[in-house]
Protein backbone atom coordinates (compact mmCIF):
# COMPACT_ATOMS: atom_id res chain seq x y z
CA UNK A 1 88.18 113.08 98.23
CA UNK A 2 92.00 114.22 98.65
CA UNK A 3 93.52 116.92 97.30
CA UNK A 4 97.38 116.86 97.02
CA UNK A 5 99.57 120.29 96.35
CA UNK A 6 102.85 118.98 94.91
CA UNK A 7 105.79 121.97 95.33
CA UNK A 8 109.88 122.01 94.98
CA UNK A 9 110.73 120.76 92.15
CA UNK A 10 112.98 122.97 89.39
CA UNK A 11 116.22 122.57 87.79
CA UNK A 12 119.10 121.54 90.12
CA UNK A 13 122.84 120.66 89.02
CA UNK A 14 124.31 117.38 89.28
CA UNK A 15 125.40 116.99 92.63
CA UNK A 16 122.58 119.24 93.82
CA UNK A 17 119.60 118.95 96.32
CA UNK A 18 116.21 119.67 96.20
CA UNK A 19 113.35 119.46 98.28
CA UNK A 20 110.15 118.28 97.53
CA UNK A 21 106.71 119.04 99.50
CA UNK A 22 103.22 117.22 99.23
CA UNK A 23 100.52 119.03 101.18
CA UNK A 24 97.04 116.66 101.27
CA UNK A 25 93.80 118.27 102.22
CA UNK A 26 90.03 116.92 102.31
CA UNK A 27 89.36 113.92 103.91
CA UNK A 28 92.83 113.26 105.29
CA UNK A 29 91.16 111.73 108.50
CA UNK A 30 92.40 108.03 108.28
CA UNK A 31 95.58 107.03 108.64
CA UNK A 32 97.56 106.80 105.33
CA UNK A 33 100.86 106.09 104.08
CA UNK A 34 102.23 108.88 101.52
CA UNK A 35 104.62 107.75 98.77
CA UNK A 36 106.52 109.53 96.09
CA UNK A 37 106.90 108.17 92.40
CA UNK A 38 108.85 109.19 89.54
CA UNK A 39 108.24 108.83 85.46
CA UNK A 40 111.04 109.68 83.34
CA UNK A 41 110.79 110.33 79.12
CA UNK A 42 110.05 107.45 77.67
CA UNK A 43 110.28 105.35 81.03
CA UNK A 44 107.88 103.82 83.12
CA UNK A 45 106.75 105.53 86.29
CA UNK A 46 108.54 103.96 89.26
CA UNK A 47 108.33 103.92 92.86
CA UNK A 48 110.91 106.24 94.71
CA UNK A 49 110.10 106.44 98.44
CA UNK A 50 106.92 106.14 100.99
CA UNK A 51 106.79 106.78 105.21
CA UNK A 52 104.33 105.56 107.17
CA UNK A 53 101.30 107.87 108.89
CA UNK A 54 103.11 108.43 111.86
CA UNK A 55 106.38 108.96 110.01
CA UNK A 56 108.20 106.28 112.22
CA UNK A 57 108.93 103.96 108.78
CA UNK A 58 109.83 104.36 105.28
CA UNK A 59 111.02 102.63 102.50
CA UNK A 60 113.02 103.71 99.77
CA UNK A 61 114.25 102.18 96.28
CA UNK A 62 117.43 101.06 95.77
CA UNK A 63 118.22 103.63 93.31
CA UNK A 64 117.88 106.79 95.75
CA UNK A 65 119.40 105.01 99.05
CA UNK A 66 121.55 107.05 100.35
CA UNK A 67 121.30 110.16 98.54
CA UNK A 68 116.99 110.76 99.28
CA UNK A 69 115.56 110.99 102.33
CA UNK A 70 111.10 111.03 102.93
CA UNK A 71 109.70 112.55 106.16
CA UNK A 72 106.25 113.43 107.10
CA UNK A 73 105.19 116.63 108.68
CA UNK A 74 104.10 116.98 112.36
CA UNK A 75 100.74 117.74 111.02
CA UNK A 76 100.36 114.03 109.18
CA UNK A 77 99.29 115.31 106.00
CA UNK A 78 102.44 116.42 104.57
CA UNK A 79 104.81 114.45 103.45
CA UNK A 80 108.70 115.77 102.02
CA UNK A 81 111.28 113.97 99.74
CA UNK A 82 114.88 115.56 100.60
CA UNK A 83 117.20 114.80 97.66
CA UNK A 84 120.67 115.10 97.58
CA UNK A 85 123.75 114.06 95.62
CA UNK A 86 121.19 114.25 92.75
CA UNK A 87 122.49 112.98 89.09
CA UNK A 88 120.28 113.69 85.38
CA UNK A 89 119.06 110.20 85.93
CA UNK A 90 117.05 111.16 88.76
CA UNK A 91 115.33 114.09 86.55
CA UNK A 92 111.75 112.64 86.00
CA UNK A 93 108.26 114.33 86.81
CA UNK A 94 107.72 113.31 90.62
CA UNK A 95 103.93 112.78 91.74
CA UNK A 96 102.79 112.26 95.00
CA UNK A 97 100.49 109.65 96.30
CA UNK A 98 98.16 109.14 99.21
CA UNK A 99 97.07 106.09 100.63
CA UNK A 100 97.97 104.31 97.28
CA UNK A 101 94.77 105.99 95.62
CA UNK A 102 95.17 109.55 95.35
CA UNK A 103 97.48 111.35 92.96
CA UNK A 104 98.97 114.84 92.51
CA UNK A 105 99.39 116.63 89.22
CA UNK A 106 103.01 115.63 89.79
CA UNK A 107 106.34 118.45 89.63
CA UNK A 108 109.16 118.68 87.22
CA UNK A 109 112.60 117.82 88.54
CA UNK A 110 115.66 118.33 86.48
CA UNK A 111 119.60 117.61 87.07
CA UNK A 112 121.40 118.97 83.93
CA UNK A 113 124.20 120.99 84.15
């Protein structure tokens, strides 16, 4: 089993950044990619952003080029979403995900002035 800590998330401005951290513990032994996704109100949850184990790749959706930014910690089993230039269509409740089977409780995130 995994265990993901989701932290960072809050009430931000538009405009504003925030970061967001994912902390996995348990059996974090094999090599995994992590991945953020997003569900809005009344919205389907989406994909926002994922890196590879060794941090060296990542893809992110069209909608957060640009302005988001996912790294992974030295350690391997963190994982951070950098957001910037953030607008109220990015507020959502962000979850976490490891290896594409384990998911956090997920955090708040809202842009609202």
């Amino acid at each position: 089993q995994v265990q993901l800590a989701e932290s960072g998330g809050g009430l931000v401005r538009p405009g504003g950044s925030l970061r967001l951290s994912c902390a996995a513990s348990g059996r974090t032994t094999s090599i995994y990619t992590m991945a953020w996704f997003r569900q809005a109100p009344g919205k389907e949850r989406e994909f926002v952003a994922a890196v590879s184990w060794s941090g060296s790749r990542s893809l992110l959706a069209d909608s957060v080029k640009g302005r988001f930014t996912i790294s992974r910690g030295n350690n391997g089993n963190t994982a951070y979403l950098q957001m910037n230039s953030m607008n109220p269509e990015d507020t959502a409740v962000y979850y976490c995900v490891f290896g594409g089977t384990y998911w956090g409780q997920g955090t708040q995130v809202t842009v609202s002035s």
